[in-house]
PDB file of N, CA and C in Angstrom:
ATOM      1  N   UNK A   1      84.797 -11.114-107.294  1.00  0.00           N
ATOM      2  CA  UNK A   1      85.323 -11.750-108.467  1.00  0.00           C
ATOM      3  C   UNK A   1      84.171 -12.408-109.203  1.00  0.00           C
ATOM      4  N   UNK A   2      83.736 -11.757-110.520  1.00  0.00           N
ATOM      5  CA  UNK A   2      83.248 -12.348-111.609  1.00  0.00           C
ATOM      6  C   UNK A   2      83.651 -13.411-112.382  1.00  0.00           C
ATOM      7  N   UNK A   3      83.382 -14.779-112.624  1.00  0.00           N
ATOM      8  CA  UNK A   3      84.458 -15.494-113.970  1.00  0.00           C
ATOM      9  C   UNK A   3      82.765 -16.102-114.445  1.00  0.00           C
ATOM     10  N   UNK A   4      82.470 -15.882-115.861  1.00  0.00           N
ATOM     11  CA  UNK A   4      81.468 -16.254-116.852  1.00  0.00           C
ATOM     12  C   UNK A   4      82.090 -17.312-117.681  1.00  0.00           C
ATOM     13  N   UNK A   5      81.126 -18.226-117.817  1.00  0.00           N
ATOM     14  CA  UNK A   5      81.629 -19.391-118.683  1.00  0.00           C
ATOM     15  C   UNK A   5      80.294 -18.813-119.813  1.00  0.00           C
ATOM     16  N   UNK A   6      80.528 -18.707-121.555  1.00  0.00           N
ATOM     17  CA  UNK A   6      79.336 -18.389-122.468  1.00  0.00           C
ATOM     18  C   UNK A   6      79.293 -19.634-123.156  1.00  0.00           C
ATOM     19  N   UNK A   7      78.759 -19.852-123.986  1.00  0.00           N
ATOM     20  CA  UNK A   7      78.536 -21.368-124.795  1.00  0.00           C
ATOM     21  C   UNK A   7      77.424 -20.899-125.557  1.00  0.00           C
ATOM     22  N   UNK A   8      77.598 -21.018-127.113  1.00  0.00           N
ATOM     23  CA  UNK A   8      76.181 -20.945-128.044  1.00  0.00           C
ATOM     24  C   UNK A   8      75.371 -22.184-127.924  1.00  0.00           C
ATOM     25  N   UNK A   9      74.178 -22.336-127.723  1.00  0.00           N
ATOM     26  CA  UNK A   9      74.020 -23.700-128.163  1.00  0.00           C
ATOM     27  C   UNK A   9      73.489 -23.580-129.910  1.00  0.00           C
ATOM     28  N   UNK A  10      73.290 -24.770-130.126  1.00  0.00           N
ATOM     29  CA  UNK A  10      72.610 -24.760-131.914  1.00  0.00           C
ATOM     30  C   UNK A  10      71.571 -24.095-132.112  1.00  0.00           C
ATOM     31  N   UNK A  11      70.865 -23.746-130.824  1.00  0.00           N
ATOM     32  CA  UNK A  11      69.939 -22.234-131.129  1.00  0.00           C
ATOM     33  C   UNK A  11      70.627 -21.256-131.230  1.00  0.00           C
ATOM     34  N   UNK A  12      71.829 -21.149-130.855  1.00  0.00           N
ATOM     35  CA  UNK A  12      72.299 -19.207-131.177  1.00  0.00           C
ATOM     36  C   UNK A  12      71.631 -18.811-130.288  1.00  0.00           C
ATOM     37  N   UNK A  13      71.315 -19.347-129.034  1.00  0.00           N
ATOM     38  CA  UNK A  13      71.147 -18.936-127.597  1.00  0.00           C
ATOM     39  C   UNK A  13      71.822 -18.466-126.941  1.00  0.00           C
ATOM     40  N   UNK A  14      72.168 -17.700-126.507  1.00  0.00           N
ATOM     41  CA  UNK A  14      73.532 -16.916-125.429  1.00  0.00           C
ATOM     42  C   UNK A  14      73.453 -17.649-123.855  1.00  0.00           C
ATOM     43  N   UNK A  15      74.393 -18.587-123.441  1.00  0.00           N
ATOM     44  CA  UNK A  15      74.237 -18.449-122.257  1.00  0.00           C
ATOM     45  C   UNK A  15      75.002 -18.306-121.048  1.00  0.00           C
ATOM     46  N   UNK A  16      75.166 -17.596-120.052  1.00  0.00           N
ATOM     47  CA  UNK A  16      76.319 -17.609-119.117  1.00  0.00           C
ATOM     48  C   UNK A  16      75.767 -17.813-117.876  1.00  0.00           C
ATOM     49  N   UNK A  17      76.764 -18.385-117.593  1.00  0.00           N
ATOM     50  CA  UNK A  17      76.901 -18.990-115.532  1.00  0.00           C
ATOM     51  C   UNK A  17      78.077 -18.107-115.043  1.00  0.00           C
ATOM     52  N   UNK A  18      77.811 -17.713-113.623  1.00  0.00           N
ATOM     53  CA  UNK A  18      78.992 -17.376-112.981  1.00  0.00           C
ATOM     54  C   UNK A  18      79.555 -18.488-112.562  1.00  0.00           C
ATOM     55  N   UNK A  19      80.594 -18.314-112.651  1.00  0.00           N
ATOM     56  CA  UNK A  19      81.497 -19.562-111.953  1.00  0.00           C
ATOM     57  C   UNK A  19      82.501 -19.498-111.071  1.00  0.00           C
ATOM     58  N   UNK A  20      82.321 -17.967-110.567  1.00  0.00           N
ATOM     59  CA  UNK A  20      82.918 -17.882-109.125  1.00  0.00           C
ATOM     60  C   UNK A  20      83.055 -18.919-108.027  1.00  0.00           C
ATOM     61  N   UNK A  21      82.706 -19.680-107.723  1.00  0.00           N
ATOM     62  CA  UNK A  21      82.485 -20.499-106.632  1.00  0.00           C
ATOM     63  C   UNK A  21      83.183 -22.082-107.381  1.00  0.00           C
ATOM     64  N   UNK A  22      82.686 -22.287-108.507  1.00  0.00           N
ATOM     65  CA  UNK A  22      83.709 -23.109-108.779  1.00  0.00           C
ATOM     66  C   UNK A  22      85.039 -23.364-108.688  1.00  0.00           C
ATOM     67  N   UNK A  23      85.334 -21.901-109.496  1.00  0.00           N
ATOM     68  CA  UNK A  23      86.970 -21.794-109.851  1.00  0.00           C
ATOM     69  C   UNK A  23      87.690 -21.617-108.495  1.00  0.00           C
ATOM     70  N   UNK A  24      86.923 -20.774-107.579  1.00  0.00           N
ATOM     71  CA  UNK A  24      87.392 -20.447-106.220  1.00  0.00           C
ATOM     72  C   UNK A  24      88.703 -21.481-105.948  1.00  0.00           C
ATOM     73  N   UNK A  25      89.981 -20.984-105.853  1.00  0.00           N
ATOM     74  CA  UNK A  25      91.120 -21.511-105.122  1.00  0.00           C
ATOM     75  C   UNK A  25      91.721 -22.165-105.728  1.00  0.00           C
ATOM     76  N   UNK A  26      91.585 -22.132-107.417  1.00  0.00           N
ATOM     77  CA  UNK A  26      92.251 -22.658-108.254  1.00  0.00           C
ATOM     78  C   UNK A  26      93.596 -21.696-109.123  1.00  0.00           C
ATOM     79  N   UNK A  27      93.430 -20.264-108.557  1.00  0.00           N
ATOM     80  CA  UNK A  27      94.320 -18.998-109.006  1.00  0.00           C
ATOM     81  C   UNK A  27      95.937 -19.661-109.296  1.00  0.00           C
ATOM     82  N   UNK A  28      95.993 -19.491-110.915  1.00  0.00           N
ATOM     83  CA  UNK A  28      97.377 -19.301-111.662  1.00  0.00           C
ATOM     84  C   UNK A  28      97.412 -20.944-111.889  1.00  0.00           C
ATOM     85  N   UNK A  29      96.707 -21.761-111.970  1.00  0.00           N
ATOM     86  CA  UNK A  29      96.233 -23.007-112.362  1.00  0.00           C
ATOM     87  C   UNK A  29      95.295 -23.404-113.507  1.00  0.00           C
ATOM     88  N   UNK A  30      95.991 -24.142-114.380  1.00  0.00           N
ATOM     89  CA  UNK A  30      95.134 -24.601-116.065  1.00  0.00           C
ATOM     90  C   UNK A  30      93.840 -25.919-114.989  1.00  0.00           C
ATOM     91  N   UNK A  31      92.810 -25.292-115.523  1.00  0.00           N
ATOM     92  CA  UNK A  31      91.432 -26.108-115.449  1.00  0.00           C
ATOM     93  C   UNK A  31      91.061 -26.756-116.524  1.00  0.00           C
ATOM     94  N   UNK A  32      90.384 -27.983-116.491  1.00  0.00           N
ATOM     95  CA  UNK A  32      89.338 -28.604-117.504  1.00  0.00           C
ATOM     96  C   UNK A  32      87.930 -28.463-116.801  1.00  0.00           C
ATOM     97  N   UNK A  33      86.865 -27.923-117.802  1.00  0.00           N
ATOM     98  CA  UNK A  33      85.494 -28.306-117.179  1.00  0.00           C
ATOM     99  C   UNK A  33      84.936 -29.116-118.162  1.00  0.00           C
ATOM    100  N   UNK A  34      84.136 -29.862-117.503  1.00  0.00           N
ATOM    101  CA  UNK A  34      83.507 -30.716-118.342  1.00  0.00           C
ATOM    102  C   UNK A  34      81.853 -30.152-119.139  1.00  0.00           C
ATOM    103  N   UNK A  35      82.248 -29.765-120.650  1.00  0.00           N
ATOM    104  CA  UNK A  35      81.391 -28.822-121.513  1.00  0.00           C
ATOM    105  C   UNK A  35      79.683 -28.500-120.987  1.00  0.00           C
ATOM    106  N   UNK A  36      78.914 -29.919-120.667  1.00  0.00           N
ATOM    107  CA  UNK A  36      77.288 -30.008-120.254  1.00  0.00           C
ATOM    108  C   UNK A  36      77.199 -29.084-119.024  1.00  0.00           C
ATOM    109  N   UNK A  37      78.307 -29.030-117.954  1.00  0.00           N
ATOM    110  CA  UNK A  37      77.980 -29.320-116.573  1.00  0.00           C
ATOM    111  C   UNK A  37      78.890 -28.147-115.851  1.00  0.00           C
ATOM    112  N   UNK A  38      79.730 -27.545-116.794  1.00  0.00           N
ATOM    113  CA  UNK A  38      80.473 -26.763-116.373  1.00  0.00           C
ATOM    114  C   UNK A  38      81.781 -27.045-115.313  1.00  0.00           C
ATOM    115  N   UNK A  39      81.574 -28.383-114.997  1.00  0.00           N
ATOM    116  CA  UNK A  39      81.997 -28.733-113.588  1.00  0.00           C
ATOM    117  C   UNK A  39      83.884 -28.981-113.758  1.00  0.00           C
ATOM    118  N   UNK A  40      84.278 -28.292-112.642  1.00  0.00           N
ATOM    119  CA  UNK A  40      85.997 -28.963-112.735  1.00  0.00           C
ATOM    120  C   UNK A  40      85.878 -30.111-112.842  1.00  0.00           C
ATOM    121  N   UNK A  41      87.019 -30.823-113.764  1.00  0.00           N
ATOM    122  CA  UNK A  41      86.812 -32.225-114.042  1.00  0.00           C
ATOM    123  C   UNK A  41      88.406 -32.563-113.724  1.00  0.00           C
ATOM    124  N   UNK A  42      89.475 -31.326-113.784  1.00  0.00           N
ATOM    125  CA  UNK A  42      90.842 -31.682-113.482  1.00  0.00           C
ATOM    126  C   UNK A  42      91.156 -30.328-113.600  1.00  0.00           C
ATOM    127  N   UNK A  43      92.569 -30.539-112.263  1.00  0.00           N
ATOM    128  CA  UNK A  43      93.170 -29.042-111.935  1.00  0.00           C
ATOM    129  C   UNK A  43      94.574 -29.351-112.439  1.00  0.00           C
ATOM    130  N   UNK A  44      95.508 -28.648-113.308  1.00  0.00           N
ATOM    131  CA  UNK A  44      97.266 -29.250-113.070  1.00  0.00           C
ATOM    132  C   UNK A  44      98.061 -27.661-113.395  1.00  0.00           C
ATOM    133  N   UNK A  45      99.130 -27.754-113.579  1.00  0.00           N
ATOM    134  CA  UNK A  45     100.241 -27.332-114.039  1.00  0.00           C
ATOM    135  C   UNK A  45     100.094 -26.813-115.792  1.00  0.00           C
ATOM    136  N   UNK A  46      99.426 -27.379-116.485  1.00  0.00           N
ATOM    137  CA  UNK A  46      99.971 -27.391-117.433  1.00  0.00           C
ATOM    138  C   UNK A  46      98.293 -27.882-118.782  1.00  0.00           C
ATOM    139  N   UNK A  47      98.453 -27.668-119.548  1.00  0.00           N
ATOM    140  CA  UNK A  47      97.063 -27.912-120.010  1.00  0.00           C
ATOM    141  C   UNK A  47      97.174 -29.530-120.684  1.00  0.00           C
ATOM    142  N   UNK A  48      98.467 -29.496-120.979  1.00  0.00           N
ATOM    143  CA  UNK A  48      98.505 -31.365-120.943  1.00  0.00           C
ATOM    144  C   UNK A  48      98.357 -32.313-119.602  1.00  0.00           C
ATOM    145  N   UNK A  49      99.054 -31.740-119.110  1.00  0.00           N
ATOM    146  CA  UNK A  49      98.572 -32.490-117.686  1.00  0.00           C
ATOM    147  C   UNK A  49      96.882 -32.739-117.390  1.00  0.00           C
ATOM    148  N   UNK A  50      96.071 -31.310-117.944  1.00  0.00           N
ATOM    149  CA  UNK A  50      94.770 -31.210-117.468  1.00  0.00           C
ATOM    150  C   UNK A  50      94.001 -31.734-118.452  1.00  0.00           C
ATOM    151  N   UNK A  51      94.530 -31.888-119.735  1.00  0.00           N
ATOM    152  CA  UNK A  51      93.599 -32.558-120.466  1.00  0.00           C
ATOM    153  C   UNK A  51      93.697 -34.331-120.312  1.00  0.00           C
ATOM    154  N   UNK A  52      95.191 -34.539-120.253  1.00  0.00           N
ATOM    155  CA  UNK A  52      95.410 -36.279-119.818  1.00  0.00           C
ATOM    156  C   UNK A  52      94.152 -36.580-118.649  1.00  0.00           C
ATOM    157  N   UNK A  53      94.304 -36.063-117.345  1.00  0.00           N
ATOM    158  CA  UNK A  53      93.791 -36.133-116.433  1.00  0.00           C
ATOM    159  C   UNK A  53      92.366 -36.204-116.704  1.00  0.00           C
ATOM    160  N   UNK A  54      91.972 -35.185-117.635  1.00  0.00           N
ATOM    161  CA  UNK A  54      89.964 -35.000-117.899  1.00  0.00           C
ATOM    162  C   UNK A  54      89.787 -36.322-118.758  1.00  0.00           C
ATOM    163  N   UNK A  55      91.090 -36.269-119.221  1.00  0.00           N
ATOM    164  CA  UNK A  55      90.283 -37.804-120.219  1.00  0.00           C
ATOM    165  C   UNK A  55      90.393 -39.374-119.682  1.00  0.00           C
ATOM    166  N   UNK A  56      91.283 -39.321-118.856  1.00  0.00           N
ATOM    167  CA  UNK A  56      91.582 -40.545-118.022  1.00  0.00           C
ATOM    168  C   UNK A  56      90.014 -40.791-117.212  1.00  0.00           C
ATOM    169  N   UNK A  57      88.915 -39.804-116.661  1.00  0.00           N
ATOM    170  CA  UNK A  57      88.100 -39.655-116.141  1.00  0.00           C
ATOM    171  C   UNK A  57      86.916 -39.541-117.360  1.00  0.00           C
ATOM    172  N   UNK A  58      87.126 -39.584-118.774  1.00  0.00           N
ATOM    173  CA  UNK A  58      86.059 -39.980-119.746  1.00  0.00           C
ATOM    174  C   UNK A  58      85.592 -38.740-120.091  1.00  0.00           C
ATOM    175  N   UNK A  59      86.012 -37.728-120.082  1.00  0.00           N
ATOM    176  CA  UNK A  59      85.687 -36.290-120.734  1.00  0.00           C
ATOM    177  C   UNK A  59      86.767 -36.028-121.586  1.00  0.00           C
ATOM    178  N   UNK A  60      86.217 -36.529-122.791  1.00  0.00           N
ATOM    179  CA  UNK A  60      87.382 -36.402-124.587  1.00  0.00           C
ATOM    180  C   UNK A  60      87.405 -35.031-124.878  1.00  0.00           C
ATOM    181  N   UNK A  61      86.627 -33.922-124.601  1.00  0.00           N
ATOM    182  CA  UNK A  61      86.933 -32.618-124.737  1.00  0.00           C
ATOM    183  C   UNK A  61      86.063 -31.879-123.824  1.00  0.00           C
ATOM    184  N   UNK A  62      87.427 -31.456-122.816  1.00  0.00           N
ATOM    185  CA  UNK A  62      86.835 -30.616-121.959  1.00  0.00           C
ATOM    186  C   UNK A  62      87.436 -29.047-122.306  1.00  0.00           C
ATOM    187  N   UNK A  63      86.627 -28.254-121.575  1.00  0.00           N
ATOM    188  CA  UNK A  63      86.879 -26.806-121.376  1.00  0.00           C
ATOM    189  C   UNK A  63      87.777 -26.690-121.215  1.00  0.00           C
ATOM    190  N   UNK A  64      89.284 -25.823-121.242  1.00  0.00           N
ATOM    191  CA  UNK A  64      89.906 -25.598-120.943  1.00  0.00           C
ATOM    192  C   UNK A  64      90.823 -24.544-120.476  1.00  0.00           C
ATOM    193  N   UNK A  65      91.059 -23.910-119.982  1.00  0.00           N
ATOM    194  CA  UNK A  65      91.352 -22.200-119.182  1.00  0.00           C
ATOM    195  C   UNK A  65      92.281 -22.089-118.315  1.00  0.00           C
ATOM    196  N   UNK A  66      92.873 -21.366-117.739  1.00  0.00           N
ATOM    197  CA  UNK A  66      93.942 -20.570-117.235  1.00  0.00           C
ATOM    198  C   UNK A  66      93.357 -19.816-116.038  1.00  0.00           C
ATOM    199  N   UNK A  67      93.661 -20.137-114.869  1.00  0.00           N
ATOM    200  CA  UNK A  67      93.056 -19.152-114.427  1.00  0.00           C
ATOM    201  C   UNK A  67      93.734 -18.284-113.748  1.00  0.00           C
ATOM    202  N   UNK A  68      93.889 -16.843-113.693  1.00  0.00           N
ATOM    203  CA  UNK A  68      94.861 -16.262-113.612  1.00  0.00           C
ATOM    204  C   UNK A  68      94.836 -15.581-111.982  1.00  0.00           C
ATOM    205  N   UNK A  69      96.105 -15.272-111.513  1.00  0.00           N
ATOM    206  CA  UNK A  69      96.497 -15.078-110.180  1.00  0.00           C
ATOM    207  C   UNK A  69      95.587 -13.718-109.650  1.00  0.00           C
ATOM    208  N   UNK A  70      95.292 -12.562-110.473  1.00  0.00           N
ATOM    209  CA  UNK A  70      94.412 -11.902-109.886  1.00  0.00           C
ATOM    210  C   UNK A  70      93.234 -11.241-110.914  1.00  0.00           C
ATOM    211  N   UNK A  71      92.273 -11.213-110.907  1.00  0.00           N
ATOM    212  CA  UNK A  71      91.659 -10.523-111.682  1.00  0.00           C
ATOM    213  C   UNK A  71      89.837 -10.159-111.244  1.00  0.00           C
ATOM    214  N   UNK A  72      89.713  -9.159-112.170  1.00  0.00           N
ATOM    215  CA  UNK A  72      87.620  -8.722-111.654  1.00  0.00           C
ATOM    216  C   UNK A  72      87.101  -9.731-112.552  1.00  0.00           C
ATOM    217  N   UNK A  73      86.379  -9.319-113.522  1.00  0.00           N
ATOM    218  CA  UNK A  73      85.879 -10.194-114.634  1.00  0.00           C
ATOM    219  C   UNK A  73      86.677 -10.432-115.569  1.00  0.00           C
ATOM    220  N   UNK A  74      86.449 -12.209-115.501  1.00  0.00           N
ATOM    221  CA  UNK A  74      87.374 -12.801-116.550  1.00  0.00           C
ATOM    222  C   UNK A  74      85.912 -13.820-117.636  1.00  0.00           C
ATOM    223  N   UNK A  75      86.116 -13.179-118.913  1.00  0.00           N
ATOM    224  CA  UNK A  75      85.418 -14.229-119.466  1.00  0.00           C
ATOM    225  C   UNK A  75      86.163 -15.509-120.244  1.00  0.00           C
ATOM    226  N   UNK A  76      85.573 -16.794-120.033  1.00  0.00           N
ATOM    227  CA  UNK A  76      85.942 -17.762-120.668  1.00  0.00           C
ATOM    228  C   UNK A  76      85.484 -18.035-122.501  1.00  0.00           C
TER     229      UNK A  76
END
């Protein structure tokens, strides 16, 4: 299992991380990552649930995604 997180920065730089190992064991669950760091910042039900949760913890806009029950490469 492939999952790529891309992000331009203000260079119009291309960049991707695998994030297999992150997402690992989060299947058919809405994620927040936190944008710098990539990092899970909150797992829930629901993408309100996951955004309340990322911001209660001081991340005002996090990543936000789906991650789905089976798949090869998923890009974010």
């Amino acid at each position: 299992m492939q999952i790529y997180f891309l992000c331009y920065h203000i260079t119009m730089k291309l960049k991707t991380q695998d994030l297999s190992q992150s997402l690992k064991g989060y299947s058919s669950k809405w994620v927040a990552l936190k944008p710098q760091t990539t990092k899970v910042v909150a797992v829930g039900s629901s993408p309100k649930i996951v955004i309340e949760k990322a911001r209660k913890i001081g991340v005002d806009s996090p990543v936000l995604t789906r991650i789905p029950k089976d798949y090869g490469t998923y890009i974010l």
